[in-house]
Protein backbone atom coordinates (compact mmCIF):
# COMPACT_ATOMS: atom_id res chain seq x y z
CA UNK A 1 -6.18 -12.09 116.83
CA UNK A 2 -6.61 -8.20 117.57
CA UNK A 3 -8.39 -7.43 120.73
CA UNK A 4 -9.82 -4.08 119.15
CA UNK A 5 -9.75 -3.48 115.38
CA UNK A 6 -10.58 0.45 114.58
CA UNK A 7 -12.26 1.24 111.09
CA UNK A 8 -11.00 4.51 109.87
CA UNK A 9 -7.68 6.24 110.69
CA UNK A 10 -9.03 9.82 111.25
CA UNK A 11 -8.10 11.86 114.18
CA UNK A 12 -11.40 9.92 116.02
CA UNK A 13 -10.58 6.38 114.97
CA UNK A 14 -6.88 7.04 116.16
CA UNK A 15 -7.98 9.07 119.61
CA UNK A 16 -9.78 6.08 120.78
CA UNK A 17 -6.89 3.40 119.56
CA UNK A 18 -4.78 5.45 121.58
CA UNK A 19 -6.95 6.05 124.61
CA UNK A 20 -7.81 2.06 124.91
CA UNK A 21 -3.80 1.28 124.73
CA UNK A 22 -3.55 3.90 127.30
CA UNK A 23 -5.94 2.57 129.85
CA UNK A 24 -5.40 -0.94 128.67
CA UNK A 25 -1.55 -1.14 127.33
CA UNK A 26 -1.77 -5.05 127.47
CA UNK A 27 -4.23 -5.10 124.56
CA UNK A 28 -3.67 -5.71 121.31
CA UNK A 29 -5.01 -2.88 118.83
CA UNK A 30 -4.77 -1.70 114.83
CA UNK A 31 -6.26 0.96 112.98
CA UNK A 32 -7.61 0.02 109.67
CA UNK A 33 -7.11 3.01 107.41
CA UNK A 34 -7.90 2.85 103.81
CA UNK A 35 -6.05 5.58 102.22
CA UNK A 36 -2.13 4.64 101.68
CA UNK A 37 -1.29 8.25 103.93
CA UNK A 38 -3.35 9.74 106.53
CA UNK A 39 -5.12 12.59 106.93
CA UNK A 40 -6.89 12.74 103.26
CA UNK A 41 -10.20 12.71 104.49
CA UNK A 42 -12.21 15.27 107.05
CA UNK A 43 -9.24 14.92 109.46
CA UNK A 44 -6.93 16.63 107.60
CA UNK A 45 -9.25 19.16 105.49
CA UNK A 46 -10.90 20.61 108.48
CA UNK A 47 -9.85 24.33 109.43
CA UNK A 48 -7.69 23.10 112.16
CA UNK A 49 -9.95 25.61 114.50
CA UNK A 50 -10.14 25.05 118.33
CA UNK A 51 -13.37 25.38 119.12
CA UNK A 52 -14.16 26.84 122.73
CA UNK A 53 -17.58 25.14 123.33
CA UNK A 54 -20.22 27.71 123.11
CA UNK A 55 -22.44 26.93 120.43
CA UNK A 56 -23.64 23.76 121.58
CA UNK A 57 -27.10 22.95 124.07
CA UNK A 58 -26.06 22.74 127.32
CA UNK A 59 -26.95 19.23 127.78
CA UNK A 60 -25.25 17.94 124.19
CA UNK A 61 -22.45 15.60 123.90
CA UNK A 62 -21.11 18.74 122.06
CA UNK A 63 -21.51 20.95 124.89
CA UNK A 64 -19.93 18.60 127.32
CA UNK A 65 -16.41 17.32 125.23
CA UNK A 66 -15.43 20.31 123.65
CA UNK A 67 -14.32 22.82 126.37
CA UNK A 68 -12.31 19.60 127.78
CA UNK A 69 -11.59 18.53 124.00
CA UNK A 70 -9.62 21.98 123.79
CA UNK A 71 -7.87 21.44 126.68
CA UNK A 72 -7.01 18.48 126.37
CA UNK A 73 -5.22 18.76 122.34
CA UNK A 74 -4.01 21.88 123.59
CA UNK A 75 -1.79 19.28 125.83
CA UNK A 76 -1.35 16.82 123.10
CA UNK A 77 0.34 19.67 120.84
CA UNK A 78 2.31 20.82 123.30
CA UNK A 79 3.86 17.14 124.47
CA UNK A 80 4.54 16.58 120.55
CA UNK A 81 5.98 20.25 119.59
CA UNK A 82 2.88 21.03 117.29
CA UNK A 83 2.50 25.05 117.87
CA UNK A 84 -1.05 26.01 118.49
CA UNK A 85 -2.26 30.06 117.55
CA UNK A 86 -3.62 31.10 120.27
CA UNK A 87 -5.82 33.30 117.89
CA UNK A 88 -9.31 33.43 119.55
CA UNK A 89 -12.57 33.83 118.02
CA UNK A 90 -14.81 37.38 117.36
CA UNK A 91 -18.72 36.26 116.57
CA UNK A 92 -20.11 39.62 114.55
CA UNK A 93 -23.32 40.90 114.09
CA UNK A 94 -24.54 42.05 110.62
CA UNK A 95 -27.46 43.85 111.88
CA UNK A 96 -28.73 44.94 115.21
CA UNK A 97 -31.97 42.16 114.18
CA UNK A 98 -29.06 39.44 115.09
CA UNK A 99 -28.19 41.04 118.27
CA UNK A 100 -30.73 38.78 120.40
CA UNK A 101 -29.43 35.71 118.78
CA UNK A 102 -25.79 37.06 120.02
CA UNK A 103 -26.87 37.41 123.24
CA UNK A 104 -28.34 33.99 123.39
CA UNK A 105 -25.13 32.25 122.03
CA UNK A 106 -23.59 34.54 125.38
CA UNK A 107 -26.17 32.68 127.40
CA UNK A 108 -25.46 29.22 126.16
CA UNK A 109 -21.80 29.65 126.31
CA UNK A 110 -21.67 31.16 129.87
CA UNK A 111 -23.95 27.58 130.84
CA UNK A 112 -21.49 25.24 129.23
CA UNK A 113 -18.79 27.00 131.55
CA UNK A 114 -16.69 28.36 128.62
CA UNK A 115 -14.96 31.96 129.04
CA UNK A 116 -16.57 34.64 126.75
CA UNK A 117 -17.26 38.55 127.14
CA UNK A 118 -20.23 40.56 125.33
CA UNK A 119 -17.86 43.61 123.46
CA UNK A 120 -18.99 46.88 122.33
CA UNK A 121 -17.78 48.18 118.76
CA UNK A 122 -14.29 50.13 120.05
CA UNK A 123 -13.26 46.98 122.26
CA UNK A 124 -13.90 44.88 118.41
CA UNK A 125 -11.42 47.40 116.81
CA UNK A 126 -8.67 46.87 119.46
CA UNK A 127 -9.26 43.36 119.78
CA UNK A 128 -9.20 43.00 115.84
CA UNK A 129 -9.43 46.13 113.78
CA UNK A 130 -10.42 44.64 110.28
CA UNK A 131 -13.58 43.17 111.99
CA UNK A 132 -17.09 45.21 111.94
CA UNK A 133 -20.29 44.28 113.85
CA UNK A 134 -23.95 45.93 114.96
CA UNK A 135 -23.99 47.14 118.75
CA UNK A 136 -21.71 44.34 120.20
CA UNK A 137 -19.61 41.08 119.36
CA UNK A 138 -18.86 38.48 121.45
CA UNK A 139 -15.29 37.19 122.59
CA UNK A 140 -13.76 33.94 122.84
CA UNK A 141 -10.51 33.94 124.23
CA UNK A 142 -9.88 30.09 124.46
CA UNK A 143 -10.34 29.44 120.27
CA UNK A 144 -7.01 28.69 118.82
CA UNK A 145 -5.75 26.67 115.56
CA UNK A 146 -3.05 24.29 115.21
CA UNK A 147 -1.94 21.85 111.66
CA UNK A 148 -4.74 19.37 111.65
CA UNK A 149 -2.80 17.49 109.52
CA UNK A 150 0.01 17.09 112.32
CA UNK A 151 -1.95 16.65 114.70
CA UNK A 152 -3.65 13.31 112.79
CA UNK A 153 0.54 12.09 111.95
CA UNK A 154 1.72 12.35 116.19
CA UNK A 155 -1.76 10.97 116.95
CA UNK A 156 -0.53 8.19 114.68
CA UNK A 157 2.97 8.00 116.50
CA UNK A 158 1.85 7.99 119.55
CA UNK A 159 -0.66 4.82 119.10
CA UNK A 160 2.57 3.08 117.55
CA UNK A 161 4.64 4.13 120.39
CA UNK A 162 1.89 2.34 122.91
CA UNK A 163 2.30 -0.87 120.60
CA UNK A 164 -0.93 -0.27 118.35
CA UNK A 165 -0.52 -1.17 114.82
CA UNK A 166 -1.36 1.76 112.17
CA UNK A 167 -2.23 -0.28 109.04
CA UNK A 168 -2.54 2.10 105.94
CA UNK A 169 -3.86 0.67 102.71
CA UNK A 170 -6.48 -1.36 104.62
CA UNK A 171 -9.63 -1.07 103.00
CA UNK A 172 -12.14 -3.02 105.34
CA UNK A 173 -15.30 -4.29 103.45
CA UNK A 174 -16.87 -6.38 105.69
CA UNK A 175 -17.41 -6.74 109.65
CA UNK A 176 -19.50 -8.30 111.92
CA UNK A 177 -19.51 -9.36 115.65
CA UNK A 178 -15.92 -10.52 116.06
CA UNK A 179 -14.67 -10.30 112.58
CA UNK A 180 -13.81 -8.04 109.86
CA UNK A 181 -12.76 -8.48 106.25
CA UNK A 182 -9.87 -6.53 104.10
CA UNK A 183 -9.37 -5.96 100.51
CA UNK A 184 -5.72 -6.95 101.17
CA UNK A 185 -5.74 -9.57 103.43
CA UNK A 186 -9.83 -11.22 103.57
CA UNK A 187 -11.87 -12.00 106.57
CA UNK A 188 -9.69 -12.44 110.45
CA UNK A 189 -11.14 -12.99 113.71
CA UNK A 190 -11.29 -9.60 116.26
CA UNK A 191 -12.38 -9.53 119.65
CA UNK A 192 -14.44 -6.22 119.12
CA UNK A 193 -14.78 -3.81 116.14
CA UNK A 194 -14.38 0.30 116.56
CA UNK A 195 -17.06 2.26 113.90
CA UNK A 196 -14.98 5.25 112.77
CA UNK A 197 -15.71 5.27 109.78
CA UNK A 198 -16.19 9.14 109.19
CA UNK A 199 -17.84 9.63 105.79
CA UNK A 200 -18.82 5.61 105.90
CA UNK A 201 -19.95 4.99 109.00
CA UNK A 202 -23.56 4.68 108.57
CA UNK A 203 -22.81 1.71 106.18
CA UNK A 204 -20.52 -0.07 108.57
CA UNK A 205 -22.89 0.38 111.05
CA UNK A 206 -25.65 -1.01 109.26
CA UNK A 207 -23.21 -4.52 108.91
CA UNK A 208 -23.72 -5.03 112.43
CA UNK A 209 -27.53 -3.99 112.78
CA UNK A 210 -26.73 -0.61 113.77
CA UNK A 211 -28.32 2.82 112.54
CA UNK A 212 -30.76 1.76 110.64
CA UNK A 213 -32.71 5.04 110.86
CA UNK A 214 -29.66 6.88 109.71
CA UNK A 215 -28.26 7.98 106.39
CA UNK A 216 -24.87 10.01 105.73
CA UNK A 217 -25.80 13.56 103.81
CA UNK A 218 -22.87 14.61 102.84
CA UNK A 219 -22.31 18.65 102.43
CA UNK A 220 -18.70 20.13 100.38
CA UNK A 221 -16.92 23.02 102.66
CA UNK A 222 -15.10 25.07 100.27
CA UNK A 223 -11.97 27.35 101.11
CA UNK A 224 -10.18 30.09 99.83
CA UNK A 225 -6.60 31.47 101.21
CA UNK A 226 -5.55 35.00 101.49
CA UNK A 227 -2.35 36.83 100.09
CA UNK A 228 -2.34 39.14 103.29
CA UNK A 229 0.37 38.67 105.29
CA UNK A 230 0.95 35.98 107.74
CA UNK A 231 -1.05 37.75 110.96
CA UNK A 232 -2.92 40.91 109.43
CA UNK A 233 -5.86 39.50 110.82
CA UNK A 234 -5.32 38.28 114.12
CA UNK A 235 -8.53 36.82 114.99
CA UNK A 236 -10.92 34.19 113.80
CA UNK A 237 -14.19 36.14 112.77
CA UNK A 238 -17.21 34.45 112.72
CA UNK A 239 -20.59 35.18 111.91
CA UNK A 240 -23.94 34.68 114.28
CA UNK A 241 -25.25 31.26 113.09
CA UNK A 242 -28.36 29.88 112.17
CA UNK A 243 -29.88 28.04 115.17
CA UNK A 244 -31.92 26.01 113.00
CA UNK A 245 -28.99 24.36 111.41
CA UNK A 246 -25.82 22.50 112.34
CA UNK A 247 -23.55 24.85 109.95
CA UNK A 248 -21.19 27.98 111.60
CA UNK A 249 -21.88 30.10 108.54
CA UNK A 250 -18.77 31.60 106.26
CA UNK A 251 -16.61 32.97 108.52
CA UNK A 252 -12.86 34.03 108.27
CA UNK A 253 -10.27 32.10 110.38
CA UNK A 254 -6.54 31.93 111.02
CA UNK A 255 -4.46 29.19 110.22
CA UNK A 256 -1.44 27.86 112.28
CA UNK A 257 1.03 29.50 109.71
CA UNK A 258 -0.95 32.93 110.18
CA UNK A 259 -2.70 32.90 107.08
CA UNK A 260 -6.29 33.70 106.34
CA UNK A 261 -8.45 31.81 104.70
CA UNK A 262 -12.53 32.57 104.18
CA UNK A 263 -15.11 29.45 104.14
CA UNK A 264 -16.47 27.11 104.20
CA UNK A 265 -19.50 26.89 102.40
CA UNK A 266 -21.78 24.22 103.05
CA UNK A 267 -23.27 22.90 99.81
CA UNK A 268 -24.60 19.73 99.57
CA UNK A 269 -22.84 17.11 98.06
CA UNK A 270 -23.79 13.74 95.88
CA UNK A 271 -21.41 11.46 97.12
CA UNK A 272 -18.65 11.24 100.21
CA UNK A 273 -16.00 11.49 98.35
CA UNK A 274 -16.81 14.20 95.42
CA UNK A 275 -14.00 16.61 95.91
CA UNK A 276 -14.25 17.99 92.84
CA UNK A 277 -15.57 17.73 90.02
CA UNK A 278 -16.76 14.33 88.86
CA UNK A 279 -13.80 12.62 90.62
CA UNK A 280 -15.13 10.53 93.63
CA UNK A 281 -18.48 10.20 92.35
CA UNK A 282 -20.20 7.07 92.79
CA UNK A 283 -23.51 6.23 91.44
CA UNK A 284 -24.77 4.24 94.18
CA UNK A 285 -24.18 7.40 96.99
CA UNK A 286 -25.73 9.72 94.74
CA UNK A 287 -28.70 7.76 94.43
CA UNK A 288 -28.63 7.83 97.94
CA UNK A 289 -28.50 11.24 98.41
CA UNK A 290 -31.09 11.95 95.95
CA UNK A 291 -34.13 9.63 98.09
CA UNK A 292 -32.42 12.05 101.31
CA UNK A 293 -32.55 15.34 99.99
CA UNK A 294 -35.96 15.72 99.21
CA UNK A 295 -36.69 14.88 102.97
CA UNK A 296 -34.20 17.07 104.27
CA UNK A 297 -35.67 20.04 101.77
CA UNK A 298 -39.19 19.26 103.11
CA UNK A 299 -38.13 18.90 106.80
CA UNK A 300 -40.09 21.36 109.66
CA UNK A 301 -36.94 21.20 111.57
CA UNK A 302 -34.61 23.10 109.13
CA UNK A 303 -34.92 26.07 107.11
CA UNK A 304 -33.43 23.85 104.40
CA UNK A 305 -34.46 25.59 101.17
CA UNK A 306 -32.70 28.86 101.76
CA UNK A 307 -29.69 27.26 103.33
CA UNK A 308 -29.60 25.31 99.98
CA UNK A 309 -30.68 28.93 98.10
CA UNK A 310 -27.75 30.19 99.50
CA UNK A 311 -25.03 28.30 99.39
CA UNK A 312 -25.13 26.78 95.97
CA UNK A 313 -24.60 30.48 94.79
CA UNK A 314 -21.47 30.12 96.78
CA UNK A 315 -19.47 27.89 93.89
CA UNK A 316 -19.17 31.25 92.32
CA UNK A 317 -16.15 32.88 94.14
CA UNK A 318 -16.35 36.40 93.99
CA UNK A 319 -20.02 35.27 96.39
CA UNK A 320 -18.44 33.38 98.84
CA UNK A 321 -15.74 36.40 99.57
CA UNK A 322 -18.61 39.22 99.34
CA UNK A 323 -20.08 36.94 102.26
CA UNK A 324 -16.67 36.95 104.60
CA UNK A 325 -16.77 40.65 103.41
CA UNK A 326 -19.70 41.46 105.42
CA UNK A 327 -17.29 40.38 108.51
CA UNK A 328 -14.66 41.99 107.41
CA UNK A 329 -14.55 45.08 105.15
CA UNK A 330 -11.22 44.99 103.76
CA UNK A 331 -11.50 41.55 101.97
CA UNK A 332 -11.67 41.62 98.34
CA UNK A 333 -11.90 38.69 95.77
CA UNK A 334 -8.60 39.27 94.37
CA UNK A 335 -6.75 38.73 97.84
CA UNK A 336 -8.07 35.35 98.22
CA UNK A 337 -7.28 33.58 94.73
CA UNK A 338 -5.73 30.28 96.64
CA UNK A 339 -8.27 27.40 96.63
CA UNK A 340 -7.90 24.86 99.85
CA UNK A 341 -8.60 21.48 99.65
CA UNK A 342 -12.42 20.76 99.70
CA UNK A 343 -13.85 19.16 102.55
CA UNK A 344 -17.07 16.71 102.89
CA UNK A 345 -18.76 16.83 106.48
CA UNK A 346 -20.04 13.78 107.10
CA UNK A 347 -23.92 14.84 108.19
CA UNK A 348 -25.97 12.29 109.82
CA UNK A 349 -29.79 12.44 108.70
CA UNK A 350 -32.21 10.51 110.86
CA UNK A 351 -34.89 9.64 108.14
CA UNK A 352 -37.28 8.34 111.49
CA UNK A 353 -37.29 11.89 112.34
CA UNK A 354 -36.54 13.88 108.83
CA UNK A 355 -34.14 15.80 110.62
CA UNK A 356 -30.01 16.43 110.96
CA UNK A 357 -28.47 15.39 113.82
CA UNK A 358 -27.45 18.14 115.99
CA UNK A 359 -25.19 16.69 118.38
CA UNK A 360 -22.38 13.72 118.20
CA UNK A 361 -24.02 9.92 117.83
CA UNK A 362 -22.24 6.88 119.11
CA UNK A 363 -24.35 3.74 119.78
CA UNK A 364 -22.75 0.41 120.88
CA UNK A 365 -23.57 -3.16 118.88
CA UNK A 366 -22.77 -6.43 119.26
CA UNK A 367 -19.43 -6.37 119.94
CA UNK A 368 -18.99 -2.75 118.49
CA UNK A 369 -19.10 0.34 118.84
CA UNK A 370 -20.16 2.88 116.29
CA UNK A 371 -19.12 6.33 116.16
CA UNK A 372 -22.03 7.97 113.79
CA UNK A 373 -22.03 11.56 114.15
CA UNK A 374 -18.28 13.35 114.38
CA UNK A 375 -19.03 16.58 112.58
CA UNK A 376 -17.30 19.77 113.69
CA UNK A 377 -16.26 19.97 116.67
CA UNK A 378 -15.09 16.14 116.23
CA UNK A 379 -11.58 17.49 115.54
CA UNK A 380 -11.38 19.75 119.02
CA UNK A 381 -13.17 16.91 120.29
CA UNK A 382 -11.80 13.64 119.72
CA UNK A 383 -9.65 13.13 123.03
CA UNK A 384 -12.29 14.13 124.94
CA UNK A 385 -14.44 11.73 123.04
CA UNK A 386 -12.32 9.15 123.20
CA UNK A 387 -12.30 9.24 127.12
CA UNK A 388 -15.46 9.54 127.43
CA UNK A 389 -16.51 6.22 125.00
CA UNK A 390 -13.57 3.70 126.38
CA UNK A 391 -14.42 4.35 129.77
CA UNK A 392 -18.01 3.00 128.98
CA UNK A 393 -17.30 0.81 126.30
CA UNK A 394 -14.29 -0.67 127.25
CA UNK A 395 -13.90 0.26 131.40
């Protein structure tokens, strides 16, 4: 019988099998992943951005893992020879209206201890000369990318190296306090279940009594790459964001490899796993989706109808590029003709409160522990996350 059976083998679900065999190497741990290779899910369709830590409220979960989260898969690359761009990140302004809203993102960064500098227009042009901005940008040093795809496979070695068992092709449809039930193999005995579900993990919650106020909204990132060459923009360029929501905006960013890529939108979705077109579309999660909407739509919390107004517009390409355009000049539609692989975020709703979750959610059940909320930065994040959760959870 496993001492600690993970659901989901996503960058989260493995960070915390590997973080329990490191503080507790005698135990015996597997990952339940349901996919027959890794990384097909948020994990490995993310942008594979860094994040530095300076959106977040000062006294988030957000705020608190993801200046150590960098840190520490900065270390993690470097121990398992995955090169990380040390890129950094330029926020823009549009128009001198968004300049307050700059200066507050300065604020809240400089509180949550991460380095950034206010720049005028001519320090922009040497620090990246295809961005534009308003009166002043701000500057990130500390954002990087790396493969997030690689990262998920030596995340994966490693927790086999420490004697955890990686089971792929595990497709877990039932759990409870101190059992859980496969596809493959039926219902075995556990001594305590991990909730890392991603996309799924307000249902498994919900199995042990957990969440019940919660429901998964699901909203599709689109991504386009560039035919520039590998480093003509040397700088992820982002956009001021919306306050009111939990999305970055359409921004332009860097890959590991050097190429650019503009997205991603964020357009809501009917089901978890609609990637494109009807494939992945299941009935049952769009009739979920359809009782949440309307509440999200309606919410006080949210400017929801003109997110909604304007990203749906964003299917059409030659939109979403006009909207990275405004960030940087020089882009035109037929430079970035490569489609990415969509991603779903796996949003959180709390229908108690009508509102998205802003910050990470992990609750503890019987004999459980649920990770709810992982949404960007839960890739930068999920050491940090990890360390933080076992050393409650499991001290």
């Amino acid at each position: 019988m496993p001492d600690v059976a993970v659901i989901g083998g996503g960058i989260v679900g493995l960070a915390i099998a590997d973080e329990v065999l490191r503080v507790h190497p005698d135990l015996d741990v597997e990952v339940h992943e349901k996919e027959s290779s890794l990384a097909q899910h948020a994990s490995g369709r993310n942008s594979g951005v860094l994040h530095a830590g300076f959106y977040y409220s000062p006294d988030s979960m957000k705020a608190r893992l993801t200046r150590v989260g960098n840190k520490l898969l900065r270390e993690f690359c470097a121990e398992r020879g995955i090169p990380v761009r040390d890129t950094g990140k330029v926020v823009v302004t549009r128009s001198h209206d968004e300049l307050p809203r700059l200066h507050d993102l300065h604020q809240r960064g400089m509180a949550n201890g991460v380095e950034l500098e206010l720049v005028d227009e001519q320090q922009l042009a040497e620090l990246e000369p295809l961005a534009r901005t308003s009166g002043l940008a701000l500057w990130s040093p500390s954002t990087g990318s790396a493969d997030p795809v690689a990262v998920v496979e030596q995340l994966a070695a490693r927790v086999r190296e420490r004697g955890g068992r990686v089971l792929l092709g595990s497709s877990v449809v039932g759990a409870g306090p101190g059992w859980i039930a496969t596809e493959r193999d039926g219902r075995t005995s556990v001594g305590r279940v991990v909730n890392a579900a991603g996309l799924h993990a307000d249902t498994v919650a919900r199995w042990f009594g957990v969440g019940e106020e919660y429901r998964m909204l699901p909203f599709k990132g689109l991504y386009w790459y560039g035919s520039w060459p590998a480093g003509r923009l040397r700088r992820h360029v982002y956009p001021v964001p919306d306050p009111r929501n939990p999305f970055l905006g359409v921004h332009l960013t860097v890959a590991a490899n050097g190429r650019a890529k503009i997205g991603p939108t964020a357009i809501p979705a009917m089901s978890r796993e609609a990637y494109s077109g009807l494939h992945g579309l299941s009935a049952r999660e769009a009739w979920d989706v359809a009782r949440t909407l309307p509440r999200f739509l309606t919410s006080p919390h949210h400017d929801a109808r003109a997110l909604v107004a304007s990203e749906v517009p964003k299917y059409v390409h030659s939109r979403l590029v006009g909207e990275a355009a405004q960030l940087v000049p020089s882009v035109r539609p037929a430079d970035f003709r490569v489609k990415g692989r969509a991603g779903i975020r796996a949003q959180l709703f709390d229908t108690s409160a009508n509102r998205l979750e802003m910050d990470f959610v992990v609750r503890e059940g019987p004999g459980s522990l649920h990770v709810l909320n992982a949404v960007s930065p839960g890739w930068t994040t999920a050491l940090s996350m990890a360390r933080e959760v076992v050393a409650s959870w499991l001290p």
